[in-house]
N, C-alpha and C. Protein backbone atom coordinates (compact mmCIF):
# COMPACT_ATOMS: atom_id res chain seq x y z
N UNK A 1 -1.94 33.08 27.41
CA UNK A 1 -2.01 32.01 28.39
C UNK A 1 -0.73 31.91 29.20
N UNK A 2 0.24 32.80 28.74
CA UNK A 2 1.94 32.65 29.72
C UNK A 2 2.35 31.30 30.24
N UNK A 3 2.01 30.40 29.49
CA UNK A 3 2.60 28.99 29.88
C UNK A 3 1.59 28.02 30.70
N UNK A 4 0.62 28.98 31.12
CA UNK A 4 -0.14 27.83 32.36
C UNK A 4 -0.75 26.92 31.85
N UNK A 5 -0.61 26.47 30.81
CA UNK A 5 -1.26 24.77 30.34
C UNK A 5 -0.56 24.32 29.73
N UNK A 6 -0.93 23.19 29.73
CA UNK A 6 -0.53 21.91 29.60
C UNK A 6 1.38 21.92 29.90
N UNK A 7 1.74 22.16 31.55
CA UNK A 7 3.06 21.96 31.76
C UNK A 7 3.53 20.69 31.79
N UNK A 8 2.39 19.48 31.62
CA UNK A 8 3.48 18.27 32.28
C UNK A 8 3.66 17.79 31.32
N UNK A 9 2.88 17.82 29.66
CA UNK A 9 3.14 17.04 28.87
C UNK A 9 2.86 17.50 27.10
N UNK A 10 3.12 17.12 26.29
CA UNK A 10 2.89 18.24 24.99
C UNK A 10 1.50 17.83 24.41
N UNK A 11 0.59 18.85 23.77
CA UNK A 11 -0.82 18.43 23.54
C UNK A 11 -0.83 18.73 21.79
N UNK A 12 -1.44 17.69 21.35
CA UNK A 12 -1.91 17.55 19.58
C UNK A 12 -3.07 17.88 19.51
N UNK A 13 -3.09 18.83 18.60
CA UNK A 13 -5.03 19.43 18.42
C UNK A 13 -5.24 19.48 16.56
N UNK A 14 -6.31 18.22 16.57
CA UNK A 14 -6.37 17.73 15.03
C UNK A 14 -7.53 18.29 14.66
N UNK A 15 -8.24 19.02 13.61
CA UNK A 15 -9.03 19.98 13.20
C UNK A 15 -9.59 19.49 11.80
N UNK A 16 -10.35 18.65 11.98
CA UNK A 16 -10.98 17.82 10.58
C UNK A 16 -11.99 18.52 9.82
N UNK A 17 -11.22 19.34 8.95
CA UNK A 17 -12.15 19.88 7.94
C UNK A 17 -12.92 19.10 6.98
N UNK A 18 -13.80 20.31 5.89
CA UNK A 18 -14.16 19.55 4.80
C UNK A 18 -12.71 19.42 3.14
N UNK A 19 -12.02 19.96 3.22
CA UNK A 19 -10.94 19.46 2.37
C UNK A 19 -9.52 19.22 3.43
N UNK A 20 -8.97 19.57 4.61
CA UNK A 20 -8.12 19.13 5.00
C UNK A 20 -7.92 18.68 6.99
N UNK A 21 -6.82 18.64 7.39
CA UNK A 21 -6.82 18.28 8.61
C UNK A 21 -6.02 19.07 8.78
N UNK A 22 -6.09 20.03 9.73
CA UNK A 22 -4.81 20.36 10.44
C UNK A 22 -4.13 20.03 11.47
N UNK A 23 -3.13 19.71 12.07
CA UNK A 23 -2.65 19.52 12.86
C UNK A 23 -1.89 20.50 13.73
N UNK A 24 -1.57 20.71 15.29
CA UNK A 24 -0.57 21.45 15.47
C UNK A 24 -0.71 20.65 16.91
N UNK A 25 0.76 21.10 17.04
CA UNK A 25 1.46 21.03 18.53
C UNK A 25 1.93 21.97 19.04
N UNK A 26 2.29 21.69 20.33
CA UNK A 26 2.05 22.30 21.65
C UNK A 26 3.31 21.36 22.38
N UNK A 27 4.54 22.24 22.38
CA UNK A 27 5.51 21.65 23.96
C UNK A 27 4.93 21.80 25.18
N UNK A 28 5.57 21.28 26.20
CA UNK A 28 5.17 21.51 27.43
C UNK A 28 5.13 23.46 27.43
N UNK A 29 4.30 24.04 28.00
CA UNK A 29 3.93 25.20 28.96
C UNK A 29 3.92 25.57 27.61
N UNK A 30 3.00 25.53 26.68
CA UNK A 30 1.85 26.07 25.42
C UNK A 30 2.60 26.48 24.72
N UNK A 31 4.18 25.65 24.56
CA UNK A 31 5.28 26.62 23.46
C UNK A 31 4.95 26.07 21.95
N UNK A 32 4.73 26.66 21.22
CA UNK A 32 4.15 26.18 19.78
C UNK A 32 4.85 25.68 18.85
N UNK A 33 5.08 24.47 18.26
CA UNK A 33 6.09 24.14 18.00
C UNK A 33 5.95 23.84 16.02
N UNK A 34 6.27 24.63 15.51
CA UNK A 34 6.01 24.80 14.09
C UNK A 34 6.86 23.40 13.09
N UNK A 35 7.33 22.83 13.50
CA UNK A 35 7.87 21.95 12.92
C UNK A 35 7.11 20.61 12.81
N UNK A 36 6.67 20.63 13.92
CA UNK A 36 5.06 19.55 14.08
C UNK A 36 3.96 20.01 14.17
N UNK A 37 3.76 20.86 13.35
CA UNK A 37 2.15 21.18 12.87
C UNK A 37 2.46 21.53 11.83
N UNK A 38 1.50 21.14 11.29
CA UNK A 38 0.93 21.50 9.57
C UNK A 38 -0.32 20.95 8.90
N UNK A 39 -0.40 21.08 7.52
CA UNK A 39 -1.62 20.58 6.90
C UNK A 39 -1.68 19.44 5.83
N UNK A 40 -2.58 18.65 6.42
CA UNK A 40 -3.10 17.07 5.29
C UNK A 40 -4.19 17.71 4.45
N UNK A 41 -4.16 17.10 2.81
CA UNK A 41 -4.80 17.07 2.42
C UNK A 41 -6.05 15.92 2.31
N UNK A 42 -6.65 16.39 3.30
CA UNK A 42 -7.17 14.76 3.90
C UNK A 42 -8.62 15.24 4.51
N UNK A 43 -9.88 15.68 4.20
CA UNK A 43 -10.94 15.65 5.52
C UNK A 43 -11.77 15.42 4.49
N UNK A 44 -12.93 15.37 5.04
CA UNK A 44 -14.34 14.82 4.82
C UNK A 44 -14.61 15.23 3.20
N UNK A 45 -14.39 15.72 2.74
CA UNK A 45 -15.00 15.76 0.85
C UNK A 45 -13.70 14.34 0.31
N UNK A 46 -13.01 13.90 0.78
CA UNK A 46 -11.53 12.81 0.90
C UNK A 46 -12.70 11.74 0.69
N UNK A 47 -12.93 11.49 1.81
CA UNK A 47 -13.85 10.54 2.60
C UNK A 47 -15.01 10.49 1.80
N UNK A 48 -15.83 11.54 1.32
CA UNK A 48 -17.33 11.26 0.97
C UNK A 48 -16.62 10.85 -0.64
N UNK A 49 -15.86 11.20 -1.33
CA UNK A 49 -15.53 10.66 -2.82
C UNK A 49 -15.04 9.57 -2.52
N UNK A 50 -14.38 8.74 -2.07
CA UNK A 50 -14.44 7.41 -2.03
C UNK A 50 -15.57 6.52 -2.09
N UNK A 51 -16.82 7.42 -1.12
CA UNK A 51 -18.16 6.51 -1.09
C UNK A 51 -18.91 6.70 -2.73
N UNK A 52 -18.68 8.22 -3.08
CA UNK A 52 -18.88 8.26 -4.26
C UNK A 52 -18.43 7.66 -5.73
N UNK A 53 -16.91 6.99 -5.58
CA UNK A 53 -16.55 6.28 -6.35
C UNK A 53 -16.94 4.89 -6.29
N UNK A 54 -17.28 4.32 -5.47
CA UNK A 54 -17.95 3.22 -5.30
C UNK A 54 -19.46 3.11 -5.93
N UNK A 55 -19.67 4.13 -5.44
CA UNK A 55 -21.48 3.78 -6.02
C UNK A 55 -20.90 4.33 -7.20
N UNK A 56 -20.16 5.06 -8.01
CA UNK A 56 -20.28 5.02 -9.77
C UNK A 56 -19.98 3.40 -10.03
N UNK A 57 -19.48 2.39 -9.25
CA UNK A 57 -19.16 1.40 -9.90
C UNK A 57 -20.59 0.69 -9.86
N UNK A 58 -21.47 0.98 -9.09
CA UNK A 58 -23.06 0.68 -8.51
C UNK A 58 -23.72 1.05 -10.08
N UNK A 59 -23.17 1.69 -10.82
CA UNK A 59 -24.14 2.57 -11.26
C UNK A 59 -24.72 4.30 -10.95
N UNK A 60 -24.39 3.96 -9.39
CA UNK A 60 -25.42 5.39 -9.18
C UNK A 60 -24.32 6.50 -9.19
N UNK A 61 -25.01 7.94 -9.91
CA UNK A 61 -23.89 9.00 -9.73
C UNK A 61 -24.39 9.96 -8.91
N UNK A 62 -23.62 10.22 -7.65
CA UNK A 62 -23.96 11.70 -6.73
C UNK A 62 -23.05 11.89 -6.22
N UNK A 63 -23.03 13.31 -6.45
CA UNK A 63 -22.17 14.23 -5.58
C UNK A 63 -21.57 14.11 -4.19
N UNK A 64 -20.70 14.63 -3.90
CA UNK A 64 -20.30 14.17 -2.40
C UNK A 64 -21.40 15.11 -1.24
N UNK A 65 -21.66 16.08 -1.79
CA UNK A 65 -23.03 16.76 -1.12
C UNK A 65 -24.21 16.20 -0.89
N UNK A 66 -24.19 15.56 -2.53
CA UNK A 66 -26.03 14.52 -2.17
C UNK A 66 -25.65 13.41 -1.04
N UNK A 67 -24.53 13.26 -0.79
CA UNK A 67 -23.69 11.58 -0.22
C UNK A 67 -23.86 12.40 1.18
N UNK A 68 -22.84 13.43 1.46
CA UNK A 68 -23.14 13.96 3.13
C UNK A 68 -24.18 14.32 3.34
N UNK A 69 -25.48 14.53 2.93
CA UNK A 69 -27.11 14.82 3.49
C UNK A 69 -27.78 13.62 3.10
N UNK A 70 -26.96 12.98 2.51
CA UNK A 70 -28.74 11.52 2.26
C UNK A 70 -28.25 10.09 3.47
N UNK A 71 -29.37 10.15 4.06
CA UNK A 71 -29.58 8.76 5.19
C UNK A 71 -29.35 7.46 3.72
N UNK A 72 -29.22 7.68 2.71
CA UNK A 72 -29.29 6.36 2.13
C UNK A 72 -28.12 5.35 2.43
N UNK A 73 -27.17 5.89 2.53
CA UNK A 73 -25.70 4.88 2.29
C UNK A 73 -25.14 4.79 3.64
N UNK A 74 -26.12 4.74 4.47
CA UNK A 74 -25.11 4.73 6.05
C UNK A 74 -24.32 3.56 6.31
N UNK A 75 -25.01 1.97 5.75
CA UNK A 75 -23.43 1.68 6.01
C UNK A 75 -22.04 1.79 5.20
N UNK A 76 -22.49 2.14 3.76
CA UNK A 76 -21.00 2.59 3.43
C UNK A 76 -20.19 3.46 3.89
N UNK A 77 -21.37 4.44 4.47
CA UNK A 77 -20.71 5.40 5.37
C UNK A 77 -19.80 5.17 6.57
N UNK A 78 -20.54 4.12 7.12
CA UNK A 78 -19.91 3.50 8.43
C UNK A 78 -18.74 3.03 8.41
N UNK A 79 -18.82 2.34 6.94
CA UNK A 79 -17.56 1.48 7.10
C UNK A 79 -16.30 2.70 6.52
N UNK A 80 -16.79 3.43 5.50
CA UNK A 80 -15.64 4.20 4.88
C UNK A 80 -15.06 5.11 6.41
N UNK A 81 -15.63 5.82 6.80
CA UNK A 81 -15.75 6.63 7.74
C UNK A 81 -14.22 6.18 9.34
N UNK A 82 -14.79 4.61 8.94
CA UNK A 82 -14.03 3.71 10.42
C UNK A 82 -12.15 3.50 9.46
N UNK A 83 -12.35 3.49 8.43
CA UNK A 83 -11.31 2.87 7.73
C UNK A 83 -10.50 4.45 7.71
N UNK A 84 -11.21 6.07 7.41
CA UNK A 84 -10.95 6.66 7.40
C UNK A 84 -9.70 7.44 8.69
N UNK A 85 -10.98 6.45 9.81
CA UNK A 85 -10.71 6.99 11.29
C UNK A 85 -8.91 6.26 11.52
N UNK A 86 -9.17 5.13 10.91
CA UNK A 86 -7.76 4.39 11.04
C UNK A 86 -6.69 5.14 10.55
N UNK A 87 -7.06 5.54 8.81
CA UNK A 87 -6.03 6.57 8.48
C UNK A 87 -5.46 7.69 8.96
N UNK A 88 -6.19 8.21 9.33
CA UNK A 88 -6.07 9.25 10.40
C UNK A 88 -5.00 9.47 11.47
N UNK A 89 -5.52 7.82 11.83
CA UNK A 89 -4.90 7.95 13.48
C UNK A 89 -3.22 7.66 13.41
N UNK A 90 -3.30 6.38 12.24
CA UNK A 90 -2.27 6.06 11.55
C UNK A 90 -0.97 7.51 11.06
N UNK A 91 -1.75 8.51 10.09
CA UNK A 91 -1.23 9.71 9.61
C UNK A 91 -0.75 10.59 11.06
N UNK A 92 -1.10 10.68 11.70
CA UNK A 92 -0.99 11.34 13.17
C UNK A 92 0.43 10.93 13.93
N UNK A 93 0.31 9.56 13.88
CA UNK A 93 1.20 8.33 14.52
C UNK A 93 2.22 8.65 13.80
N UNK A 94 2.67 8.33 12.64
CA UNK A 94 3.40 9.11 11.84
C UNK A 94 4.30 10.45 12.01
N UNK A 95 3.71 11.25 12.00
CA UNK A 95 4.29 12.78 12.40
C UNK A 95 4.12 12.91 13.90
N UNK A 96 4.16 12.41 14.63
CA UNK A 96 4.22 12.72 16.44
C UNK A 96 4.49 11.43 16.89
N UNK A 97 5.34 10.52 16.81
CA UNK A 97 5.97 9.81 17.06
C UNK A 97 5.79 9.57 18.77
N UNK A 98 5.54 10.37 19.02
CA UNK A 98 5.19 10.25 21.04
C UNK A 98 3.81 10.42 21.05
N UNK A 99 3.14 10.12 20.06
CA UNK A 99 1.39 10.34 20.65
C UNK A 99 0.65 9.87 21.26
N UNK A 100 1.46 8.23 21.88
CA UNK A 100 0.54 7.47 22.82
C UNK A 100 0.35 8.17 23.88
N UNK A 101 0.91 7.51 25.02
CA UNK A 101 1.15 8.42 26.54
C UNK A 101 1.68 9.49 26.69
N UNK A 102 2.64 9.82 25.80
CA UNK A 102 3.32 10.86 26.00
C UNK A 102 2.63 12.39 25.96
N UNK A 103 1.59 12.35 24.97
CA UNK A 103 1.06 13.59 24.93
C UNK A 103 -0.46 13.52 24.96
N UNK A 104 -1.12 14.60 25.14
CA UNK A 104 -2.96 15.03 25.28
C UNK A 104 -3.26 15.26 24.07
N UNK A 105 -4.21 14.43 23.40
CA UNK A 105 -4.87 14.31 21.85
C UNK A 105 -6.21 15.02 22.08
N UNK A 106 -6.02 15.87 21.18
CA UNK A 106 -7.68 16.60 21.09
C UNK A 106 -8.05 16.42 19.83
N UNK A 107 -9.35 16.39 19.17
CA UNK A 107 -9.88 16.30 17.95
C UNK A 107 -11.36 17.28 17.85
N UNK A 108 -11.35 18.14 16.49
CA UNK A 108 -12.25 19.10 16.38
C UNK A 108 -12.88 18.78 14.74
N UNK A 109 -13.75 19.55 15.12
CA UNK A 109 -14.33 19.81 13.45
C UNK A 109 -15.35 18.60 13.21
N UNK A 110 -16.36 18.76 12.50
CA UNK A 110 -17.43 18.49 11.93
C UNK A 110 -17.53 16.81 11.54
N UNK A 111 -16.45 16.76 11.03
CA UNK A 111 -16.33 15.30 10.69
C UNK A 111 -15.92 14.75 12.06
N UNK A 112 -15.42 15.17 12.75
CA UNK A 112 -15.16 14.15 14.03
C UNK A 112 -16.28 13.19 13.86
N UNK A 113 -17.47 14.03 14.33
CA UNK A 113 -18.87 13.42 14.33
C UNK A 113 -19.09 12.10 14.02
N UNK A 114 -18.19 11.85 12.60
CA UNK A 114 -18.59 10.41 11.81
C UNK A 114 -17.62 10.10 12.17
N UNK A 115 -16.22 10.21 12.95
CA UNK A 115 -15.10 9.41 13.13
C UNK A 115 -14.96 8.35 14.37
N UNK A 116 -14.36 7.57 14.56
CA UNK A 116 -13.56 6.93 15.55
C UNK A 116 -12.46 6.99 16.30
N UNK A 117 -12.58 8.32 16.81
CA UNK A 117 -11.13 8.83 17.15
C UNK A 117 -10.92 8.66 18.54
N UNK A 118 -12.05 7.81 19.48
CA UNK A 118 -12.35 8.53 20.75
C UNK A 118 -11.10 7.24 21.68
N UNK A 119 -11.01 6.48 21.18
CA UNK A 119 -9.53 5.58 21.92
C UNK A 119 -8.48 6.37 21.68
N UNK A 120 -8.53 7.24 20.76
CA UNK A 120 -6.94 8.09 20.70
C UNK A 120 -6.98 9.71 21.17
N UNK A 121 -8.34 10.22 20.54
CA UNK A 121 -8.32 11.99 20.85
C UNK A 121 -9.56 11.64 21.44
N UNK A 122 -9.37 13.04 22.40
CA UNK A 122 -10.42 13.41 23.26
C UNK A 122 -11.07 14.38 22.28
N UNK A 123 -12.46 13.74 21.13
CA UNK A 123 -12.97 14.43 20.75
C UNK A 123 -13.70 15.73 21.13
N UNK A 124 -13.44 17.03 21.22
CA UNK A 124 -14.14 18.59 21.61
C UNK A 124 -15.75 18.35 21.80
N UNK A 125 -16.38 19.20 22.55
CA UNK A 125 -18.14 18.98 23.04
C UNK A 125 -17.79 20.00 21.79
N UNK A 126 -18.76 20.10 21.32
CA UNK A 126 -19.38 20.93 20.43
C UNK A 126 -18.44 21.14 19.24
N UNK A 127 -17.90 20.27 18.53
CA UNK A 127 -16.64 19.84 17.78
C UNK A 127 -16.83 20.72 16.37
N UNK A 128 -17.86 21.03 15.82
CA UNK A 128 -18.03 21.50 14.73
C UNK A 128 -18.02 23.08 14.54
N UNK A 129 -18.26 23.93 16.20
CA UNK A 129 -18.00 25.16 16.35
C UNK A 129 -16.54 25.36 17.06
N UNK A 130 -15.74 24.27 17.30
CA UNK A 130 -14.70 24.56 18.15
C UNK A 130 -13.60 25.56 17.93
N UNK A 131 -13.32 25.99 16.39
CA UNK A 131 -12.23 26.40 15.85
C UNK A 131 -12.74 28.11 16.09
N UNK A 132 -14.16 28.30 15.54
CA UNK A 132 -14.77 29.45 15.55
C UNK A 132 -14.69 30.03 17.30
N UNK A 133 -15.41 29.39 17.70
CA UNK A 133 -15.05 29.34 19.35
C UNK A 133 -13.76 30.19 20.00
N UNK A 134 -12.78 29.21 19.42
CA UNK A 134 -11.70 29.44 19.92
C UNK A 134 -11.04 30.90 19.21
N UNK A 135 -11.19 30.69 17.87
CA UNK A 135 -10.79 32.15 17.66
C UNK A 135 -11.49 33.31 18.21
N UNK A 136 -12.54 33.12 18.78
CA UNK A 136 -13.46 34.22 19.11
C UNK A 136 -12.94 34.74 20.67
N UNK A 137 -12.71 33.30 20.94
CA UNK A 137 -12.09 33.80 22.61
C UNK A 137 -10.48 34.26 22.42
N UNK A 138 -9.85 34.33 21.30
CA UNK A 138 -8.13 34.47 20.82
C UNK A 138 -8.80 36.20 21.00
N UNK A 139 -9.58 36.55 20.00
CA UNK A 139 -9.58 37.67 19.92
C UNK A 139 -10.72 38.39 21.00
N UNK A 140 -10.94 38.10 21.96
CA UNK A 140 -12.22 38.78 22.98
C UNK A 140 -10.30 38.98 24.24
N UNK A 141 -9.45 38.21 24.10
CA UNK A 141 -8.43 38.16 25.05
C UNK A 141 -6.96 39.37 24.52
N UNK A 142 -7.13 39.64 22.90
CA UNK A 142 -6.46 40.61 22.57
C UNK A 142 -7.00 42.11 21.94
N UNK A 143 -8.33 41.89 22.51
CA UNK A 143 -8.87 43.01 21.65
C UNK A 143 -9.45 44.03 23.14
């Protein structure tokens, strides 16, 4: 890309897996900046065992698999999910200290879907293929 994006301001690209988040940054003119990026142990199997520890106190026992495919628990879902979105944004805020105005928030990956991220990151169209995507176009540009 030789610098031609993002020159006016530095961009955060958050990647919500099923066991973690990654984070990375971006200085002005796409310089990569390894000291502010790295990895949370933090994404969606995080999130679905919390809902799962709750319903063992219910009584009921399931997996975080039976929990991400069953319509049963949507509003625990809702609510864990929003409280999640807070942590998140919170954990972010944290390590990028300039993330209001100062810089372009992007958000990827599968769990976006169930998050609340869209006042802070410009959640990706097609968020759950974005990473695949992108590596595909990394390597169609060096191959």
């Amino acid at each position: 890309l030789d610098g031609k994006c993002n020159s006016d301001r530095p961009v955060g690209l958050i990647n919500i897996g099923f066991r973690t988040l990654e984070y990375t940054y971006f200085d002005k003119n796409f310089r990569y900046n390894d000291s502010l990026s790295g990895t949370l142990e933090y994404g969606n199997s995080t999130i679905l065992k919390i809902i799962s520890d709750r319903l063992m106190t219910q009584g009921i026992v399931k997996t975080i698999n039976e929990i991400d495919t069953s319509d049963d628990y949507e509003d625990m879902k809702k609510e864990v999910y929003e409280l999640a979105s807070e942590r998140i944004v919170q954990s972010i805020e944290e390590i990028w200290i300039n993330a209001n105005s100062e810089m372009k928030l992007y958000a990827s990956g599968g769990t976006t879907l169930n998050l609340s991220l869209d006042n802070k990151f410009e959640v990706l169209a097609d968020s759950q293929l974005a990473t695949a995507k992108g590596l595909y176009m990394l390597s169609r540009m060096e191959g």
